[in-house]
N, C-alpha and C. Protein backbone atom coordinates (compact mmCIF):
# COMPACT_ATOMS: atom_id res chain seq x y z
N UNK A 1 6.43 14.18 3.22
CA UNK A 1 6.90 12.82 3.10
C UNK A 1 5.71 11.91 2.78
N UNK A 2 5.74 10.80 1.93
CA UNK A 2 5.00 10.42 1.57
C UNK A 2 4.66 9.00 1.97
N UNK A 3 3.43 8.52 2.35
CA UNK A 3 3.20 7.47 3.63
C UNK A 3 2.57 6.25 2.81
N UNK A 4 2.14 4.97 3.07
CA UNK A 4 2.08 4.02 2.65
C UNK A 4 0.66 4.13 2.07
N UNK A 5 -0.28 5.06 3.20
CA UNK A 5 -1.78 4.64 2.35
C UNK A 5 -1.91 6.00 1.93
N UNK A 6 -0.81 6.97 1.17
CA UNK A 6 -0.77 7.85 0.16
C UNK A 6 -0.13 7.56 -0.79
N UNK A 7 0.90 6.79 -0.80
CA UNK A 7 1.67 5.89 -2.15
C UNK A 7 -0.05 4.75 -1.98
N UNK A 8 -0.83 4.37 -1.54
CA UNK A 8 -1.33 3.67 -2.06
C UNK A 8 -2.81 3.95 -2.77
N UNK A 9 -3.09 4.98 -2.19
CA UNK A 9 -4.19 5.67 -2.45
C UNK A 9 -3.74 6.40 -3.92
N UNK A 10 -3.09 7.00 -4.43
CA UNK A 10 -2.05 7.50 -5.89
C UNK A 10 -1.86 6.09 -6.67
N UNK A 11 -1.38 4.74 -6.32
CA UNK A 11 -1.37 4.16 -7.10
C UNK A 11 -2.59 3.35 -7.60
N UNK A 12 -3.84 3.35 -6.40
CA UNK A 12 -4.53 2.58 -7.45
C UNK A 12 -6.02 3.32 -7.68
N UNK A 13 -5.47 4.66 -7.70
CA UNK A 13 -6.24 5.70 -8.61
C UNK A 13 -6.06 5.61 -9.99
N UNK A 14 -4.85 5.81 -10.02
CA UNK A 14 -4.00 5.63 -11.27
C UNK A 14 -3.75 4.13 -11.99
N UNK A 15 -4.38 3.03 -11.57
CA UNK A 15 -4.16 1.47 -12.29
C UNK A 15 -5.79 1.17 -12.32
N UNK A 16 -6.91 1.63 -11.43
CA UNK A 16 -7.94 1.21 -11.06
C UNK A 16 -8.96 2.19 -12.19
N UNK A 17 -8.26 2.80 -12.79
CA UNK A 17 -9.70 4.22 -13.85
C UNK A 17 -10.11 3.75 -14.71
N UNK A 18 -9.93 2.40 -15.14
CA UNK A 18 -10.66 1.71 -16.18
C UNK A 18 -11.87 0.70 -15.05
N UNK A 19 -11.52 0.93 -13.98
CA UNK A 19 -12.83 -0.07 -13.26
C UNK A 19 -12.13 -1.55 -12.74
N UNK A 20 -10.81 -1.71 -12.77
CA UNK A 20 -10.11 -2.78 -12.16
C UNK A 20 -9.60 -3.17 -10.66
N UNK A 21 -9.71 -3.85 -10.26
CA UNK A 21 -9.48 -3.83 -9.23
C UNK A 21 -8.05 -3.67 -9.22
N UNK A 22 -6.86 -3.82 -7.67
CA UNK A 22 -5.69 -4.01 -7.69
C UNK A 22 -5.20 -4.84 -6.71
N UNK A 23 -4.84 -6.18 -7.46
CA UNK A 23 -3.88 -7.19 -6.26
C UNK A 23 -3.33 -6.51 -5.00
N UNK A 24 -3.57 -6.48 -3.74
CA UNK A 24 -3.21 -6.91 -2.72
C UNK A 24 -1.28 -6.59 -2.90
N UNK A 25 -0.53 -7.65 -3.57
CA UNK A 25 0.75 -7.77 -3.42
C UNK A 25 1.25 -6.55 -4.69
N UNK A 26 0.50 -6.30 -5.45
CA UNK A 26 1.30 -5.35 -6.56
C UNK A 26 1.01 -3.41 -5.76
N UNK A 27 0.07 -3.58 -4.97
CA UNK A 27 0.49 -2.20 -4.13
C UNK A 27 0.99 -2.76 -3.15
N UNK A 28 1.50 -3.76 -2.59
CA UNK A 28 3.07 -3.28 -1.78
C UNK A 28 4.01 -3.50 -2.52
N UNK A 29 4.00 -3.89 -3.38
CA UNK A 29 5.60 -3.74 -4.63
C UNK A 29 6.02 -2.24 -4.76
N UNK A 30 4.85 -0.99 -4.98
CA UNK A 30 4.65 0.20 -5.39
C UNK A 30 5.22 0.62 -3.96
N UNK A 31 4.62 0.70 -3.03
CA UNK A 31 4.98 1.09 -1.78
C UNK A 31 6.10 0.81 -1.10
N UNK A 32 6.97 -0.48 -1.54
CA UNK A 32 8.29 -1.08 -1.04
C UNK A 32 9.06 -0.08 -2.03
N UNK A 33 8.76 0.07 -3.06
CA UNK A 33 9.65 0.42 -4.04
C UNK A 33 9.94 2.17 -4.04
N UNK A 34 8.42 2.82 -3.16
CA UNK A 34 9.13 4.01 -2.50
C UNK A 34 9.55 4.46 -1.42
N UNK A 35 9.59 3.80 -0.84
CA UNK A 35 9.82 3.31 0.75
C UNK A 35 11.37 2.86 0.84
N UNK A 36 11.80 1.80 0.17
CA UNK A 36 12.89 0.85 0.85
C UNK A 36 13.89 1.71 1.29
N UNK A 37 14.57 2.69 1.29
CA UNK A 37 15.71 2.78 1.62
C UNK A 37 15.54 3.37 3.01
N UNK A 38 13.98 3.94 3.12
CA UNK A 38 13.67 4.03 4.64
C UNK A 38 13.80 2.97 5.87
N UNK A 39 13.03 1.83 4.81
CA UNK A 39 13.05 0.87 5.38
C UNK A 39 14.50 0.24 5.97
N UNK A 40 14.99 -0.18 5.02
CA UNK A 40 16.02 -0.43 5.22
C UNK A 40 16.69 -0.06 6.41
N UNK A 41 17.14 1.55 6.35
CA UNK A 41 17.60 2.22 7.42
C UNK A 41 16.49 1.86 9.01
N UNK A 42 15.34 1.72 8.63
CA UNK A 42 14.92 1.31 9.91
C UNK A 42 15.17 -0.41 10.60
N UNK A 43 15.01 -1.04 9.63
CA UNK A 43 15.17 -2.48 9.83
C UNK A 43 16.86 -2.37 10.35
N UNK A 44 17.88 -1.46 10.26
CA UNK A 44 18.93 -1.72 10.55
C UNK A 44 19.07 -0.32 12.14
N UNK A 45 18.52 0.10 12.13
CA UNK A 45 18.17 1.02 13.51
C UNK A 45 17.61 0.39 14.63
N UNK A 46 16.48 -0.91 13.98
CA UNK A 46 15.96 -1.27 15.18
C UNK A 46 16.40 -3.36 14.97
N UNK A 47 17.63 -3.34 14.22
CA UNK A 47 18.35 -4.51 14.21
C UNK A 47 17.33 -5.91 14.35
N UNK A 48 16.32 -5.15 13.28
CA UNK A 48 15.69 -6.14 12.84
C UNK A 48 16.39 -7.08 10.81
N UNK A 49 15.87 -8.19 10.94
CA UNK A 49 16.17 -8.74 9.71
C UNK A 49 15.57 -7.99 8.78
N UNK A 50 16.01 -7.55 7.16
CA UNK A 50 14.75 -7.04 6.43
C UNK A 50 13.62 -7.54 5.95
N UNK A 51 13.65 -9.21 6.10
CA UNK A 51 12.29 -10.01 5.53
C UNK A 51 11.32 -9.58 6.67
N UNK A 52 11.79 -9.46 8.26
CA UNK A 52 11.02 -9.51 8.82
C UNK A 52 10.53 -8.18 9.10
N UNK A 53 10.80 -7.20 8.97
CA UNK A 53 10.13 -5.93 8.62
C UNK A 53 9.27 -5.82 7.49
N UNK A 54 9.97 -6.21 6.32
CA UNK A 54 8.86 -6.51 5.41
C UNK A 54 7.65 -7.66 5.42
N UNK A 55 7.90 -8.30 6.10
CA UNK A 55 6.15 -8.98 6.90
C UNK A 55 5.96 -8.30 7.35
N UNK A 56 6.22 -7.63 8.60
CA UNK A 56 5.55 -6.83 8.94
C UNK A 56 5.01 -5.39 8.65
N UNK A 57 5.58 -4.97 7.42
CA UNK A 57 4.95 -3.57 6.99
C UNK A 57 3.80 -4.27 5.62
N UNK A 58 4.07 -5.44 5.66
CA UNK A 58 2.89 -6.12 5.02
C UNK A 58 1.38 -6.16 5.79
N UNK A 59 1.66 -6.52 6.76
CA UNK A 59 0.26 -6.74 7.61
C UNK A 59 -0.15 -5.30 8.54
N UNK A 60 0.92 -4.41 8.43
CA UNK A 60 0.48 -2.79 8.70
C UNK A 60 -0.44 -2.34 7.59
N UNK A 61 0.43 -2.58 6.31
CA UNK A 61 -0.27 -1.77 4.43
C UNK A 61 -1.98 -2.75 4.85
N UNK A 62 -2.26 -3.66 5.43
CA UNK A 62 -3.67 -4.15 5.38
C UNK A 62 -4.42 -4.31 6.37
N UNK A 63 -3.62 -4.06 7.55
CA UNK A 63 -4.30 -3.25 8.37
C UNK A 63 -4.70 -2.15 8.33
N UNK A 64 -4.02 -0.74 7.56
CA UNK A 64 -4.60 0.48 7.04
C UNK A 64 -5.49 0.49 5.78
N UNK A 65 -5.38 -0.61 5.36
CA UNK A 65 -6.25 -0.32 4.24
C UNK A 65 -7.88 -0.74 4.54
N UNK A 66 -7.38 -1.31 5.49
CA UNK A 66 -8.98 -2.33 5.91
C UNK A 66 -9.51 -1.51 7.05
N UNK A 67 -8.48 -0.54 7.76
CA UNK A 67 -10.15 0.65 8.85
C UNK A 67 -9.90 1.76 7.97
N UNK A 68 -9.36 1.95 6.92
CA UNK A 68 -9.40 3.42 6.15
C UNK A 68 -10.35 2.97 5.10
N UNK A 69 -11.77 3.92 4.91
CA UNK A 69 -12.87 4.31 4.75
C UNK A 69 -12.49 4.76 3.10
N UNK A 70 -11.51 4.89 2.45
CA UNK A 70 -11.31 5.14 1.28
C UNK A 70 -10.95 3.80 0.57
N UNK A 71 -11.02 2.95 1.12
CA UNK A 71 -10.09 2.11 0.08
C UNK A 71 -11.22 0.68 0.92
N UNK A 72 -11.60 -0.23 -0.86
CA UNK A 72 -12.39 -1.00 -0.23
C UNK A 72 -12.04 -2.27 -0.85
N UNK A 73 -11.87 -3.65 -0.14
CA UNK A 73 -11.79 -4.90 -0.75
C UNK A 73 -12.76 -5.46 -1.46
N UNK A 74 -12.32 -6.04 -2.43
CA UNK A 74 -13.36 -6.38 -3.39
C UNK A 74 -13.07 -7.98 -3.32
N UNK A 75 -12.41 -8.92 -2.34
CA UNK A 75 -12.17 -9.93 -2.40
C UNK A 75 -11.02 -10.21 -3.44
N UNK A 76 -11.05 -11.70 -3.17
CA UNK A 76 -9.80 -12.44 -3.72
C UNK A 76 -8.31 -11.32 -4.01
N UNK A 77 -8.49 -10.87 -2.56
CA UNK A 77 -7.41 -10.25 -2.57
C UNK A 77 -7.11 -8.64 -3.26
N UNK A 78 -8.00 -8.62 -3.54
CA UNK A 78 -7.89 -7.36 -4.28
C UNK A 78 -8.55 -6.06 -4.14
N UNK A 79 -8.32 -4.67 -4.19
CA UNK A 79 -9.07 -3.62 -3.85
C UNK A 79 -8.67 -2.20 -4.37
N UNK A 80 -9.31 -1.70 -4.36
CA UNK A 80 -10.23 -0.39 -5.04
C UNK A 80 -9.89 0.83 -4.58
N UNK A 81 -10.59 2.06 -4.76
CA UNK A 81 -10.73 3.65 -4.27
C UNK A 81 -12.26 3.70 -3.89
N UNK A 82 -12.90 4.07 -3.25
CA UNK A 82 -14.20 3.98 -2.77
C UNK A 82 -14.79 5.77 -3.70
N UNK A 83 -15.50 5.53 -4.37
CA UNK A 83 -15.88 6.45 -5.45
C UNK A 83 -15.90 7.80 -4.47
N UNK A 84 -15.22 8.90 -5.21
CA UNK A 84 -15.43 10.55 -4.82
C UNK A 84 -13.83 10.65 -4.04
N UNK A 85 -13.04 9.31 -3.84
CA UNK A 85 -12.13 9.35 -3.52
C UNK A 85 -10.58 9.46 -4.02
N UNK A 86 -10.74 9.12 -5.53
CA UNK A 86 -10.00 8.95 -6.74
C UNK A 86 -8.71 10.48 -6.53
N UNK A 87 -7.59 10.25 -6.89
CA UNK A 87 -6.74 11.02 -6.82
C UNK A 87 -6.56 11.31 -8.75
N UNK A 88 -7.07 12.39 -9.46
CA UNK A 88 -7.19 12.79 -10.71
C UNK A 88 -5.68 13.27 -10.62
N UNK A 89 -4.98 13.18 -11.82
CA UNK A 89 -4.05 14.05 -12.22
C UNK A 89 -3.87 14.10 -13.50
């Protein structure tokens, strides 16, 4: 099963190989978009609203990205693969 900082670590291997950074909000678009129907089902298991799960799996996706040692901010919101870390395919 595939987890938020492995959908995120895959996507900005794959957007970042020219040397770009990646917005902040366009990897959780990637990650909502393989995720939601989990979500969903959880936001309705634990009879939460879905905006408010999705804040909050917002400030989880950057809380993992910010103590995980692979993935580094480059400011204004935006961040990287920390070199030797790159997912090739």
């Amino acid at each position: 099963m595939k987890t938020m900082l492995s959908i995120a670590l895959e996507y900005i291997s794959e957007k970042s190989k020219d040397g770009k950074n990646i917005k902040f909000n366009d990897i959780f678009k990637e990650i909502k978009a393989n995720l939601n129907d989990k979500w969903v089902a959880e936001a309705e298991n634990k009879n939460l609203d879905f905006k408010d799960l999705e804040t909050n799996k917002k400030g989880e996706l950057y809380r993992l990205l910010t103590v995980d040692s692979r993935f580094v901010h480059k400011g204004n919101n935006e961040w990287t693969i920390r070199n030797g870390f790159e997912i090739n395919k």
